[in-house]
Each structure stands twice: as C-alpha cells, then as structure tokens.
N, C-alpha and C. Protein backbone atom coordinates (compact mmCIF):
# COMPACT_ATOMS: atom_id res chain seq x y z
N UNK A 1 76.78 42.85 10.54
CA UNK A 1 76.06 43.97 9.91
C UNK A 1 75.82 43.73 8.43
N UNK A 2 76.86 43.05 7.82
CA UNK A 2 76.56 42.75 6.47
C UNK A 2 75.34 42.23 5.72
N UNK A 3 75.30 40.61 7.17
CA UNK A 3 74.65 39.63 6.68
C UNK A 3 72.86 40.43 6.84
N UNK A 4 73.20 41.35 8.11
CA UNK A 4 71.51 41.80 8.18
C UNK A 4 71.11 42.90 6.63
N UNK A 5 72.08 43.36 6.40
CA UNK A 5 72.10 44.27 4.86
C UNK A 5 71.59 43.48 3.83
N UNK A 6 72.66 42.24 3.97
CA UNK A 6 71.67 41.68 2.71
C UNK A 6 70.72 41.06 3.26
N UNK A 7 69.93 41.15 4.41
CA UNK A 7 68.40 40.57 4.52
C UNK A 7 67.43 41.50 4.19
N UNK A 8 68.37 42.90 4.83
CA UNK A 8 67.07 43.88 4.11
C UNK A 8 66.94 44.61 2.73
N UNK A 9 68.19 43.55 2.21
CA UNK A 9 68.13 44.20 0.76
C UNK A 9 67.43 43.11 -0.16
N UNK A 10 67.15 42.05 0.31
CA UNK A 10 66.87 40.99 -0.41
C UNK A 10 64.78 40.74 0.52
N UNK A 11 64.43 42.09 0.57
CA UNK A 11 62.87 41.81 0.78
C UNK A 11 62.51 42.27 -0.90
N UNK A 12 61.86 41.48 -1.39
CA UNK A 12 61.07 41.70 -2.85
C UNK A 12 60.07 42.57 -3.05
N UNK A 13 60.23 44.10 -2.47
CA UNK A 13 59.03 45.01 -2.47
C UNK A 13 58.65 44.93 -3.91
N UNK A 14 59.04 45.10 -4.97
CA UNK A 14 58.39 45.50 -6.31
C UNK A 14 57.60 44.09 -6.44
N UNK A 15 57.98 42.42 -6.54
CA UNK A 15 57.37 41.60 -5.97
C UNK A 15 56.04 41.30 -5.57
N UNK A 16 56.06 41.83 -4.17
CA UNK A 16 55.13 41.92 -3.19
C UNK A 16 53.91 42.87 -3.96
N UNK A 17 54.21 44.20 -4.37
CA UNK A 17 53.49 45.20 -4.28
C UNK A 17 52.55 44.78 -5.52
N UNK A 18 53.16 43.64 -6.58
CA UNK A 18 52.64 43.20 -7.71
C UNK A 18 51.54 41.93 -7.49
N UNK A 19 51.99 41.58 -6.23
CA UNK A 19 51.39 40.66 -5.71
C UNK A 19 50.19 41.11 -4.85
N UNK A 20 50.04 41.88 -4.30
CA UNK A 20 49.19 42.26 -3.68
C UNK A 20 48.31 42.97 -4.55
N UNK A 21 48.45 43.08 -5.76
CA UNK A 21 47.33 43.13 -7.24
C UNK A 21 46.92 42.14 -7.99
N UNK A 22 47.38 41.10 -7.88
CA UNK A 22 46.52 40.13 -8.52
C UNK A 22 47.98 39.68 -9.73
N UNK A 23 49.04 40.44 -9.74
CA UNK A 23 50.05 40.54 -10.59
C UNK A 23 51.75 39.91 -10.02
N UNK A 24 51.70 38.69 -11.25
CA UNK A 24 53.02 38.04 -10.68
C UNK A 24 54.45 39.08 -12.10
N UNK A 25 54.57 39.84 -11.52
CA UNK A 25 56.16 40.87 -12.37
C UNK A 25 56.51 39.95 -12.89
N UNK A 26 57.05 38.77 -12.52
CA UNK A 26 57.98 38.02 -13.72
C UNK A 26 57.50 37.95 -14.63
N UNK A 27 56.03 38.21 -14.80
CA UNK A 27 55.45 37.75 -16.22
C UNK A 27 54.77 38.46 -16.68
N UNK A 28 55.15 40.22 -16.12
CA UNK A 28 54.38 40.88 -17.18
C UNK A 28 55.68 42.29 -17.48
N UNK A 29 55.48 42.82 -17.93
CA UNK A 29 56.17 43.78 -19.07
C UNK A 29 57.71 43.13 -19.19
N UNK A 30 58.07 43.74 -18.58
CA UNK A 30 59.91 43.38 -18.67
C UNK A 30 60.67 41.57 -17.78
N UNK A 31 59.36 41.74 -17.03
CA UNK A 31 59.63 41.01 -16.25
C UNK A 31 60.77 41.03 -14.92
N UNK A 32 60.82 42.12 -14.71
CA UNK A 32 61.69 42.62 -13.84
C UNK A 32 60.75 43.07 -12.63
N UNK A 33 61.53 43.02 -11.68
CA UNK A 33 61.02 43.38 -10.32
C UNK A 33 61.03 44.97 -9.76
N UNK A 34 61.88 45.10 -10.28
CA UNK A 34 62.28 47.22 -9.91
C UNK A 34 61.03 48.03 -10.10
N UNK A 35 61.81 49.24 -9.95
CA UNK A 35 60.63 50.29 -10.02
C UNK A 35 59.94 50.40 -10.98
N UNK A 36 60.96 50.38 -12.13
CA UNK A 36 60.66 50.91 -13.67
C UNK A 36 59.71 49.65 -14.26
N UNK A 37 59.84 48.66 -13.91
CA UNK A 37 58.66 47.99 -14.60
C UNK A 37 57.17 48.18 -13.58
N UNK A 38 57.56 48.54 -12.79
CA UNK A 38 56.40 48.09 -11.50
C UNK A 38 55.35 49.41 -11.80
N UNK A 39 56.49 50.27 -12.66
CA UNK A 39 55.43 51.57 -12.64
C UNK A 39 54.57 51.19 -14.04
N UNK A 40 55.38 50.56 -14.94
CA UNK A 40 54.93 50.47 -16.11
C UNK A 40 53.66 49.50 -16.22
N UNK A 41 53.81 48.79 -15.23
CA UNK A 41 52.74 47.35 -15.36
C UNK A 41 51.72 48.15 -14.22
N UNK A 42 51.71 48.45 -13.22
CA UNK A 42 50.89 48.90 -12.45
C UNK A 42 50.76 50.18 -12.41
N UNK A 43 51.25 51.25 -12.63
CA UNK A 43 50.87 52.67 -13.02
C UNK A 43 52.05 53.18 -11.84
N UNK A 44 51.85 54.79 -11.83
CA UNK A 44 53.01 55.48 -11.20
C UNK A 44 53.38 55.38 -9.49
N UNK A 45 51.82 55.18 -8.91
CA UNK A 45 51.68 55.23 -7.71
C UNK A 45 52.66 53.84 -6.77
N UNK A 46 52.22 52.44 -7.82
CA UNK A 46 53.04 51.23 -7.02
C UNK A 46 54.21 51.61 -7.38
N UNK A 47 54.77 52.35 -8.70
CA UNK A 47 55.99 52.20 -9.29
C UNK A 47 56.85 53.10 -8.55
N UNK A 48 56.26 54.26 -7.90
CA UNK A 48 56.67 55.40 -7.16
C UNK A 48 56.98 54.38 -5.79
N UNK A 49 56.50 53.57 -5.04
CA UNK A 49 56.08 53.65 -3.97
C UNK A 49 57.50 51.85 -3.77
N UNK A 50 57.45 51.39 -5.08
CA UNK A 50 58.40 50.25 -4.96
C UNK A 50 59.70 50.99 -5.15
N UNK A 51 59.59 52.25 -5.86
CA UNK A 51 60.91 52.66 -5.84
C UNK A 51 61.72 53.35 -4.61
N UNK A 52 60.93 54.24 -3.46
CA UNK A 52 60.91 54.51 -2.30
C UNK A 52 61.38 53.62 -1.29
N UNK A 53 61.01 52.27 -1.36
CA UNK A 53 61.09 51.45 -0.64
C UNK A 53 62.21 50.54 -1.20
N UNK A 54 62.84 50.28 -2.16
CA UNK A 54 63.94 49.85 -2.81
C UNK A 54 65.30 50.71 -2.56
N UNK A 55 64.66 52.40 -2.72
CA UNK A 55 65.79 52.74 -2.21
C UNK A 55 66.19 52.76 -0.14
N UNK A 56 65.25 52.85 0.06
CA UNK A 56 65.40 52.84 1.77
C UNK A 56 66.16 51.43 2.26
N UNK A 57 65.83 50.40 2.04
CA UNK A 57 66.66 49.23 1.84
C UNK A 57 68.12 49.14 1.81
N UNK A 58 68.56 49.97 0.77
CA UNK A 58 69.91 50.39 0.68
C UNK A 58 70.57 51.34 1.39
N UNK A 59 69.29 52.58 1.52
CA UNK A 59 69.88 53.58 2.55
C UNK A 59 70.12 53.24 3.98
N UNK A 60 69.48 52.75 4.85
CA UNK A 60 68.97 52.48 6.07
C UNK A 60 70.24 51.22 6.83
N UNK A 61 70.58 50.25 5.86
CA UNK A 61 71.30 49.58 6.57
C UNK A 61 73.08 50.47 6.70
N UNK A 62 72.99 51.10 5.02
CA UNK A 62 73.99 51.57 5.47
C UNK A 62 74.37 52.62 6.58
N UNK A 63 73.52 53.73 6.65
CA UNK A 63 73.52 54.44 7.70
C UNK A 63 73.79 53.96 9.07
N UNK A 64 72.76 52.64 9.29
CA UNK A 64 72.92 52.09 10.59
C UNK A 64 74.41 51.80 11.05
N UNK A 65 75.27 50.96 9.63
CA UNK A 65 76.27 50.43 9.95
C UNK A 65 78.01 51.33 9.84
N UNK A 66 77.31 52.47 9.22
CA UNK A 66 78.25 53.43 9.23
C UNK A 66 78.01 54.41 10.91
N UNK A 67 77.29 54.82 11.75
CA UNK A 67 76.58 54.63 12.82
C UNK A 67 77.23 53.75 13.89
N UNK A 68 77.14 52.46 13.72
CA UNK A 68 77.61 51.86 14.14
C UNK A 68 79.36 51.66 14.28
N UNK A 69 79.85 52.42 13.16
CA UNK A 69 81.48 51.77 13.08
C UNK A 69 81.89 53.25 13.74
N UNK A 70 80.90 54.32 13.31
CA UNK A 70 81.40 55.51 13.64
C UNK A 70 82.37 56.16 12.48
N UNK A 71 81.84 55.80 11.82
CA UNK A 71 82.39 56.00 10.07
C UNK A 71 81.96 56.93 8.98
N UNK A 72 80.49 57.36 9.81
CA UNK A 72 79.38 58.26 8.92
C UNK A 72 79.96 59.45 9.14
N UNK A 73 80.29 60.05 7.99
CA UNK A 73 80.98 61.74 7.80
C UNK A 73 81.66 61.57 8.45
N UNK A 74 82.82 60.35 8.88
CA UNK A 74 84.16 60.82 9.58
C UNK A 74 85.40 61.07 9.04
N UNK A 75 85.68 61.96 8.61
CA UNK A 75 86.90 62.20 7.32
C UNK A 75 88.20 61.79 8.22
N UNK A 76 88.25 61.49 9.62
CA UNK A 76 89.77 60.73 9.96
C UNK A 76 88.98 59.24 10.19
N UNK A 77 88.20 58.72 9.94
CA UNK A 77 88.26 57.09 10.12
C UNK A 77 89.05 56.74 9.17
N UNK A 78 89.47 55.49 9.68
CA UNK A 78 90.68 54.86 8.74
C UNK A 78 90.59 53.90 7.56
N UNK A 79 90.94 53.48 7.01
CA UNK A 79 91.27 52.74 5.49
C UNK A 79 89.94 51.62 5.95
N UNK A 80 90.52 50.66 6.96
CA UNK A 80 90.00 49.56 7.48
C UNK A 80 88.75 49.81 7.97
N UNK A 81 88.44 50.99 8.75
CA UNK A 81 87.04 50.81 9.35
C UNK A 81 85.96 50.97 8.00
N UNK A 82 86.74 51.68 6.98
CA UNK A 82 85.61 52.31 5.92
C UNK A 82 85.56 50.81 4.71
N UNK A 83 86.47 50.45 4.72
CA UNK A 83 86.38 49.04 3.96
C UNK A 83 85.13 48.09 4.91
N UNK A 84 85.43 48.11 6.17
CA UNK A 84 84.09 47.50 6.68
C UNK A 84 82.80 48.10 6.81
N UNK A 85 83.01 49.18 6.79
CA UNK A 85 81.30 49.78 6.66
C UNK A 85 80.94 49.35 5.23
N UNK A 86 81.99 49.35 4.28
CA UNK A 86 81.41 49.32 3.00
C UNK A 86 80.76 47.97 2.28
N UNK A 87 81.04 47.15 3.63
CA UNK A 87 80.51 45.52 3.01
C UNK A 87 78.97 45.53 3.25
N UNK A 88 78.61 46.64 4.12
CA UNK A 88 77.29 46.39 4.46
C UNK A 88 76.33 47.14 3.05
N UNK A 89 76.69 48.44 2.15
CA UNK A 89 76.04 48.85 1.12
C UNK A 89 76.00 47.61 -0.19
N UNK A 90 77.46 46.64 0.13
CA UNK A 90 77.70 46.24 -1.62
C UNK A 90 76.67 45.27 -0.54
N UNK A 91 76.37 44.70 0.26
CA UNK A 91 75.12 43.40 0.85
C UNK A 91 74.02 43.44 0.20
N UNK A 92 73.51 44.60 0.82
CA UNK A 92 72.33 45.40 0.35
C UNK A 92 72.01 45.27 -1.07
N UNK A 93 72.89 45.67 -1.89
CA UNK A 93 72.66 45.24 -3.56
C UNK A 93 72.61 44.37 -3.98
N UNK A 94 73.45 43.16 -3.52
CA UNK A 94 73.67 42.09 -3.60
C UNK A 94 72.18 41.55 -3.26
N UNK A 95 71.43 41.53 -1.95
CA UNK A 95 70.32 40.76 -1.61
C UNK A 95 69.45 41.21 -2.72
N UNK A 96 69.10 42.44 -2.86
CA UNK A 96 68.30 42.57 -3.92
C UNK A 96 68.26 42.29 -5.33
N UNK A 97 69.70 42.03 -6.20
CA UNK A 97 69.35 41.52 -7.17
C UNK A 97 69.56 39.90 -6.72
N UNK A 98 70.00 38.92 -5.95
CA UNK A 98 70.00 37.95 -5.45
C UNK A 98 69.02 37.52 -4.02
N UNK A 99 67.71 37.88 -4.16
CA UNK A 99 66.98 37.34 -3.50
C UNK A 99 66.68 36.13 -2.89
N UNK A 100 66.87 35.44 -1.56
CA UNK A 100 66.93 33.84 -1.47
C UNK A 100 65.13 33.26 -1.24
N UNK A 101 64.40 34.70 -1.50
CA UNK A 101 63.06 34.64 -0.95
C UNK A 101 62.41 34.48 -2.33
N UNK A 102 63.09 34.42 -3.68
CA UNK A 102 62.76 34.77 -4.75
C UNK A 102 63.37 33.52 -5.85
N UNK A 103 64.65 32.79 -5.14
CA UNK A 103 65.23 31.51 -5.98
C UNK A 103 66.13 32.46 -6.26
N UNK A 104 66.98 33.04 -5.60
CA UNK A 104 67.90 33.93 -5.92
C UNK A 104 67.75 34.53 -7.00
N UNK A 105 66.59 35.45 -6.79
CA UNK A 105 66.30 35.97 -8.57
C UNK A 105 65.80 37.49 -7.83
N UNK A 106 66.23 38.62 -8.21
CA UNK A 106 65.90 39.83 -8.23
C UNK A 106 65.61 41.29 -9.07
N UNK A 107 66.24 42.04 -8.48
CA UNK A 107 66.58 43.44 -9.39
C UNK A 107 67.30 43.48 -10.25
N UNK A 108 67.82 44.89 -10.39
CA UNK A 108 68.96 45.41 -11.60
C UNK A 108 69.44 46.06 -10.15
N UNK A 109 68.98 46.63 -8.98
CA UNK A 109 70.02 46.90 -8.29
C UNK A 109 70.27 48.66 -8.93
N UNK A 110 69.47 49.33 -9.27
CA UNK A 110 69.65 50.58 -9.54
C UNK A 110 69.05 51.63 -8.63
N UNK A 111 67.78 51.34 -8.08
CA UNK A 111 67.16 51.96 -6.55
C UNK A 111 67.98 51.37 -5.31
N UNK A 112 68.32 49.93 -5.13
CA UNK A 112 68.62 50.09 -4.29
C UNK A 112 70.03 50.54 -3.91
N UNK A 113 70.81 50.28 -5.19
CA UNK A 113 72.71 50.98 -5.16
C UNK A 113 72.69 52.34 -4.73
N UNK A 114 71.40 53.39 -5.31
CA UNK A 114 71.20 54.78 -5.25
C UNK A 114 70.87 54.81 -3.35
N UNK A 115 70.22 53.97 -3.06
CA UNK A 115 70.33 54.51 -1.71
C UNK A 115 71.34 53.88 -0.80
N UNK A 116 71.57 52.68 -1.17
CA UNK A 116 73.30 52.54 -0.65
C UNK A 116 74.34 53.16 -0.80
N UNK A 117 74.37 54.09 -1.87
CA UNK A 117 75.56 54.84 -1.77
C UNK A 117 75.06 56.40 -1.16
N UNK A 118 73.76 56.69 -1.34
CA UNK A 118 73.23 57.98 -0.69
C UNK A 118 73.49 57.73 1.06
N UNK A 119 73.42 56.26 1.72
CA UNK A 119 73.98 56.38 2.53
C UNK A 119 75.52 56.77 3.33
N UNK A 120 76.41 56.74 2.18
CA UNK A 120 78.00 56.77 2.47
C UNK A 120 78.08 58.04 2.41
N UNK A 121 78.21 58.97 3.46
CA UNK A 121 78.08 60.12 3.44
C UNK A 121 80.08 60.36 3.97
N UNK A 122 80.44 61.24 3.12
CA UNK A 122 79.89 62.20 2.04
C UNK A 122 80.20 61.96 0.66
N UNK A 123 81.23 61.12 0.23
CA UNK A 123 81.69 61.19 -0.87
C UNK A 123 80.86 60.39 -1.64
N UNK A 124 80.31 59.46 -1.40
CA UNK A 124 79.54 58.44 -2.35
C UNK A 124 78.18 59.07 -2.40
N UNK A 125 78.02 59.66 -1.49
CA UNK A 125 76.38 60.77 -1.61
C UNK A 125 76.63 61.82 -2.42
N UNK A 126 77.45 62.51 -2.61
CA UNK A 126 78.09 63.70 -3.67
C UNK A 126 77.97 62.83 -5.07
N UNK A 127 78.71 61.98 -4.91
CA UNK A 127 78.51 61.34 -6.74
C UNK A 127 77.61 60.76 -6.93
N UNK A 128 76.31 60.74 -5.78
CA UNK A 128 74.94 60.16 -6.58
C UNK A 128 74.47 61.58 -6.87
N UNK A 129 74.87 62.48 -6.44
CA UNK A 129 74.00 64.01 -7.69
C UNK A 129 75.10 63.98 -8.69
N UNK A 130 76.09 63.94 -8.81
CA UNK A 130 76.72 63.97 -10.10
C UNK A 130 76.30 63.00 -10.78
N UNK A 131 75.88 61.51 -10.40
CA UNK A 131 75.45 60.24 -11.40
C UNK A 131 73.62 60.99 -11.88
N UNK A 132 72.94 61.38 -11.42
CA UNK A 132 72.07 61.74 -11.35
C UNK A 132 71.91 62.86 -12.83
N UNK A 133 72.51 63.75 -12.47
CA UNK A 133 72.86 65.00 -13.70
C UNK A 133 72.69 63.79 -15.20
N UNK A 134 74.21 62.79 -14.99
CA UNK A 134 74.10 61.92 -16.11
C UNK A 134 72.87 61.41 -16.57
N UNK A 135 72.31 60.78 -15.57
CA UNK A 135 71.32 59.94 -15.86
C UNK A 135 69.87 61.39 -16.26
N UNK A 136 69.80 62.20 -16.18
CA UNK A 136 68.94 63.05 -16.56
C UNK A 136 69.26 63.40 -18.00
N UNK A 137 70.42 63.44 -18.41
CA UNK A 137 70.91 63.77 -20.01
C UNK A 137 70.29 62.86 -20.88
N UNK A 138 71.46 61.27 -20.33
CA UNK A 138 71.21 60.56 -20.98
C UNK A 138 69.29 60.30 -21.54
N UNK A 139 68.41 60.10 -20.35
CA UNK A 139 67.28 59.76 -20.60
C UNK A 139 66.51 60.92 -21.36
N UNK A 140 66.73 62.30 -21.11
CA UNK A 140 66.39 63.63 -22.05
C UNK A 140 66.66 63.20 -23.05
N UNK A 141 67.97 62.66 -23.53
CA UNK A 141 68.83 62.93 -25.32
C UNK A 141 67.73 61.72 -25.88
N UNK A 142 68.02 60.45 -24.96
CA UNK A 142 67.96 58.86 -25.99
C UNK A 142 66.87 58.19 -25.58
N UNK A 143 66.34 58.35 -23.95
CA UNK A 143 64.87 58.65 -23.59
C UNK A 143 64.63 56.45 -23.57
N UNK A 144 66.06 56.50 -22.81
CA UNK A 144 66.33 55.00 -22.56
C UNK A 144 66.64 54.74 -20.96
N UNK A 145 65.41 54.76 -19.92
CA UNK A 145 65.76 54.77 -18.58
C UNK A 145 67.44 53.82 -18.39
N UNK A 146 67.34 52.47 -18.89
CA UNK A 146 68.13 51.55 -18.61
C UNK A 146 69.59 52.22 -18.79
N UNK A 147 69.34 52.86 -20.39
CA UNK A 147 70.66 53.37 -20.63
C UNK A 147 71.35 54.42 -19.59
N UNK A 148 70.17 55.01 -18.96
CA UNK A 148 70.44 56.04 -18.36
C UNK A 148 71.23 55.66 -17.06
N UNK A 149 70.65 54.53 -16.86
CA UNK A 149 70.83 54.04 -15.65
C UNK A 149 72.54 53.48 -15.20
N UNK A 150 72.75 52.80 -16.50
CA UNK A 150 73.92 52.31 -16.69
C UNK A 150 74.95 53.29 -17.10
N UNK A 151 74.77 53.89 -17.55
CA UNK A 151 75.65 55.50 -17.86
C UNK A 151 76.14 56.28 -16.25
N UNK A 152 74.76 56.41 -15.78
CA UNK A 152 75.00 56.86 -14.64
C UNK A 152 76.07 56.05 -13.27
N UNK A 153 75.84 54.91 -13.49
CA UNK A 153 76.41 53.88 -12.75
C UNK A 153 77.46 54.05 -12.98
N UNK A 154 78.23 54.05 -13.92
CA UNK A 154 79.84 54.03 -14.51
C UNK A 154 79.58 55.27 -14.05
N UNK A 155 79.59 56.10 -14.34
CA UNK A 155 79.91 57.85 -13.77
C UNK A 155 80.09 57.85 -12.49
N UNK A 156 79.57 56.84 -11.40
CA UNK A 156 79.68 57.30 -9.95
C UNK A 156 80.90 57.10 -9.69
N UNK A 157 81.81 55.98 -9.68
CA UNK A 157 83.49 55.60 -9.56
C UNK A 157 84.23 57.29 -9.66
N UNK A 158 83.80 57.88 -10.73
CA UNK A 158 84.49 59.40 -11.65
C UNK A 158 84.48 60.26 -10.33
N UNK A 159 82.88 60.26 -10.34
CA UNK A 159 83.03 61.38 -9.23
C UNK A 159 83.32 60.92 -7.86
N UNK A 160 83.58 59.72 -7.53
CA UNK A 160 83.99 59.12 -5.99
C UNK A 160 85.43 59.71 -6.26
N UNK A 161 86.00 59.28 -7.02
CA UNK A 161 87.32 60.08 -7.04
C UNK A 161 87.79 61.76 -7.57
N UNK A 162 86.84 62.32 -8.63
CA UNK A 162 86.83 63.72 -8.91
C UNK A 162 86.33 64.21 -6.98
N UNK A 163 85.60 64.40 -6.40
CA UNK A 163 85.13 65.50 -5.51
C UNK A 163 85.66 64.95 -4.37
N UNK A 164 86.70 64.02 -3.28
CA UNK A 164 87.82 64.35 -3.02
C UNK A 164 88.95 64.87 -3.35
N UNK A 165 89.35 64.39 -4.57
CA UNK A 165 90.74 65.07 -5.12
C UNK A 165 90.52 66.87 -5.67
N UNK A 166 89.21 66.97 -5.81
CA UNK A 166 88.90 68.33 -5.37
C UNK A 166 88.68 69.49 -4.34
N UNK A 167 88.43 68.30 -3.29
CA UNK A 167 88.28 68.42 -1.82
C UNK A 167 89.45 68.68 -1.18
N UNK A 168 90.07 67.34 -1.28
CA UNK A 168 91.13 67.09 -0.16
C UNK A 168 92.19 67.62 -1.07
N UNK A 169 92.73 67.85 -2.21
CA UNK A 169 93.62 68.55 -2.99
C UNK A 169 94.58 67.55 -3.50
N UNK A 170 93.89 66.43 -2.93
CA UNK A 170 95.42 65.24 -3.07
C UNK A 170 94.06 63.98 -2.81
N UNK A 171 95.17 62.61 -3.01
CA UNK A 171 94.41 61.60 -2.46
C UNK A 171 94.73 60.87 -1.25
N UNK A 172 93.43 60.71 -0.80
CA UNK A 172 93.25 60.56 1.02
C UNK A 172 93.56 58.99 0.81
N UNK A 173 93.70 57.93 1.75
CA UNK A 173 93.91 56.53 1.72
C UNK A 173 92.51 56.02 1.76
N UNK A 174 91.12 56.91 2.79
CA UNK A 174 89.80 56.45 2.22
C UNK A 174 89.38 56.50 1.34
N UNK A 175 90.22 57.58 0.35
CA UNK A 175 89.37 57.52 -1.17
C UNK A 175 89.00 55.68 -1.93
N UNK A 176 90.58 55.20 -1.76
CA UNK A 176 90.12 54.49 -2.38
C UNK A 176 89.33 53.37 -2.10
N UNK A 177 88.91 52.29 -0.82
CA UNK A 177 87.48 51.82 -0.71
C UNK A 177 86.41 52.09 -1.41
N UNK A 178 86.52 54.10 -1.51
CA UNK A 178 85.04 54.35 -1.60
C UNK A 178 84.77 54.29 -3.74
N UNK A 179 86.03 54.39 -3.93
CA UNK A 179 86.21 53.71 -5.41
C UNK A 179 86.10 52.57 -5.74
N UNK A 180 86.44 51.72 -5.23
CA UNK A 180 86.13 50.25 -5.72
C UNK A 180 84.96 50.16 -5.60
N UNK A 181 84.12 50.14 -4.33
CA UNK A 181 83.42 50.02 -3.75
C UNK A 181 82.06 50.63 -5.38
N UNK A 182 82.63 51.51 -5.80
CA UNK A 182 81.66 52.45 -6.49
C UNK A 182 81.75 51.66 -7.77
N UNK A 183 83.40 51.29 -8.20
CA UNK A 183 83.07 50.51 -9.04
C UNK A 183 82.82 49.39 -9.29
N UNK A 184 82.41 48.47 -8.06
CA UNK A 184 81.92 47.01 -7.94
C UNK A 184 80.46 47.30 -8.32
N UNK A 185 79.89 47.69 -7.74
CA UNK A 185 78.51 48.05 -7.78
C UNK A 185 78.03 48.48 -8.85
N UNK A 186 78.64 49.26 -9.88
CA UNK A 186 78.32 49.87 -11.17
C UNK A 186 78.62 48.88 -12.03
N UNK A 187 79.50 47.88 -11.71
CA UNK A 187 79.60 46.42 -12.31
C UNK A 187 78.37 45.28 -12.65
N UNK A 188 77.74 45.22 -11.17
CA UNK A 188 76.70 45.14 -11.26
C UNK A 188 75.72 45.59 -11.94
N UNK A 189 75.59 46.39 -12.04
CA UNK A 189 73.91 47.23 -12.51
C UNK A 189 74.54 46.93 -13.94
N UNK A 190 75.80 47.30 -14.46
CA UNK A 190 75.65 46.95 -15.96
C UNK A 190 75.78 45.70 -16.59
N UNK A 191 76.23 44.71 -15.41
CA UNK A 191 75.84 43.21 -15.75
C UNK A 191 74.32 42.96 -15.88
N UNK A 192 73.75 43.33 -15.16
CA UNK A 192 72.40 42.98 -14.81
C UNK A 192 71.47 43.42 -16.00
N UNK A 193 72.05 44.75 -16.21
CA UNK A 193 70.98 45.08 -17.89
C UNK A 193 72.39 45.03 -18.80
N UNK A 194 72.46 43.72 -19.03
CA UNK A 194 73.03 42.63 -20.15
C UNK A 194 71.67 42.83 -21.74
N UNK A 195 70.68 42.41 -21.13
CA UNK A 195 69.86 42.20 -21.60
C UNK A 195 69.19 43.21 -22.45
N UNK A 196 68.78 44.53 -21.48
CA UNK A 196 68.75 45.86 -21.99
C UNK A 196 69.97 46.36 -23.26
N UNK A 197 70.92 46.14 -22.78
CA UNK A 197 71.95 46.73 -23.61
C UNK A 197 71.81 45.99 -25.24
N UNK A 198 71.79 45.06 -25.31
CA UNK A 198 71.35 44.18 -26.53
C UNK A 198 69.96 44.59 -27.21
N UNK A 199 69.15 44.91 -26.55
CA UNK A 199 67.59 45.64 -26.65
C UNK A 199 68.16 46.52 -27.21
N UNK A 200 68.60 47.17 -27.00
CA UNK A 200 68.81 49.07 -27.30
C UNK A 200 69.26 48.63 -28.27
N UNK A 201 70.77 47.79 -28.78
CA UNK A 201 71.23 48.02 -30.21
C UNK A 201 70.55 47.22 -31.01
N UNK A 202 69.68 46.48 -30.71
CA UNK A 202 68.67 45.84 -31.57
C UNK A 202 67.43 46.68 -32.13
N UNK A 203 67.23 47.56 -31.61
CA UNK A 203 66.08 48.93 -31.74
C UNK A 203 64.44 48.26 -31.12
N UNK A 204 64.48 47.57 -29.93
CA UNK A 204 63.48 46.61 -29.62
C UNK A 204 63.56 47.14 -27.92
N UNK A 205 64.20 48.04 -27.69
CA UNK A 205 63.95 48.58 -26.14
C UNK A 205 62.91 49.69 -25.65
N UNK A 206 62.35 49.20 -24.95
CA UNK A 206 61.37 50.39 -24.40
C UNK A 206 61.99 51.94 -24.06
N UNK A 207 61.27 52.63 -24.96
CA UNK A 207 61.72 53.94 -24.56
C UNK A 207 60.79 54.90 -23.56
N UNK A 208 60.78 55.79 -22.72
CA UNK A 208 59.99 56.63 -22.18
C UNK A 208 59.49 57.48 -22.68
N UNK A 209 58.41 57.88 -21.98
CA UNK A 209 57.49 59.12 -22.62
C UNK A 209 58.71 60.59 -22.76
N UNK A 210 58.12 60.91 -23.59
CA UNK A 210 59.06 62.72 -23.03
C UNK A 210 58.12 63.32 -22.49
C-alpha cells in the first residue's frame, strides 16, 4: 500500500498542467511545481485546479489504506495497525516532493501533506483546521504564503496531540504514531522551503496580494 502511495503521490500534476501550456515550471517564477507557483505563472484557474489534484493524491491513498487496514475512525485499532496505515500518507509526500518521473525532483509537499493528513480521520483531520486557522493569521499579518505554510506545518504535531488529550482526557497509545507521523512530515515541508525561509529574512520573498 505504501509503495502504490508513493506512485500516486509522485504524478507531477503542477508539472503536467504547465506543460500542457507551452510552460516548463522549473523555469518560470519560483520554479517550483506546487500550487502556489502554478497559480502565479499561469493564473488562478491551473493554480486552483493543480492544487485540487495535489491534494487528492494525498487524500485518496490514504483513505484507501486506512479502509483497507480497517483503521479509518477506529478509536480501538491498535498502536501497530495505525503505524502501518501511516506509512502510506508519509509515501504520498514523499513521492511528491521526490518524484522518480521528474529526476527525483518535486514539491514542497504542502497540498499534498494537507490531504494526507485530511485523510487520517480523526485526529490528523482535526489538526488540519487547527493548522489552517494558523496558516490564515500568519498569511493575513505577514502576507507570506510559504511562511504561512511552514508555521502551519509545525502547528499540526500541537494539535495531533492537544485534541486527543482533550478528547480522550489522557493519552491513548495511538496518539503517539499520529504525532510523529505529524511531526515527520512538518519536517519536511520546512526543509523543503529552506530556501523561502532565507528569502523572507533577506526581504527578497514574494509576498501576496491582500
């Protein structure tokens, strides 16, 4: 289940969709493949439509494979079954910023983590509206998607563990998978905008419209 996760996380929609305009992404605005440049170089509609499809990627395998283990919303599955459902979301991120269709070259892994963890129902779907809230501040206050992005990312781990231990009153033995798990992935996305982060304190990063 993994290995098919990262096949369908590693299709190059933002890529493709640039390609099918006459436009190779690596070489125009950011040079990034995601949504956020795809909207910027091609307007809202591809940028809307790569981001849709970036997140389904992430959503879809996980569902299947949580589905499959019998793991989806099961608050008595055990430690072990939820550690294996969870190899199939971190796949998924993985193919997409490591594409083998691309020279292992991809995303930032921020659409598609959002729908890999929107698949882990319930706790990792609860802290993508709490990462969400963040990421709406941040980009309101400083009006820095990336920053937003990466802010938000670190925030999901918080609430993987705030809204069980609010829940369950204590900590469950699935909590923690669904913590690492949250904070591997948020590892990612803020490795990945390395680059961004240096932008921003350099005063040379793209900011958004308000």
């Amino acid at each position: 289940m993994a290995a098919l996760a990262y096949l369908a996380g590693s299709i190059p929609f933002g890529y493709l969709i640039a390609r099918s305009q006459g436009v190779d992404i690596f070489k125009a605005g950011s040079g990034n493949i995601g949504a956020t440049n795809v909207r910027r170089v091609l307007g809202r509609g591809p940028g809307n439509l790569c981001f849709a499809l970036d997140v389904l990627k992430g959503l879809v395998p996980t569902l299947a494979a949580g589905l499959a283990l019998g793991t989806l919303g099961n608050i008595e599955a055990s430690q072990s079954q939820v550690w294996l459902w969870l190899l199939s979301p971190v796949a998924a991120v993985v193919g997409h910023m490591y594409s083998p269709w691309l020279g292992f070259r991809g995303g930032k892994g921020v659409a598609t983590g959002l729908g890999a963890l929107l698949g882990v129902y319930w706790v990792l779907t609860f802290s993508v509206l709490g990462a969400l809230v963040v990421w709406l501040v941040i980009v309101r206050i400083w009006r820095y998607v990336s920053l937003g992005s990466i802010c938000a990312a670190v925030s999901v781990p918080v609430w993987a563990l705030v809204f069980p231990l609010m829940y369950y009153q204590g900590f469950e033995p699935t909590t923690l998978p669904m913590v690492v798990v949250a904070m591997l992935l948020a590892g990612f996305v803020v490795a990945k905008h390395r680059a961004n982060l240096a932008r921003i304190l350099s005063g040379t990063e793209h900011r958004t419209r308000t």
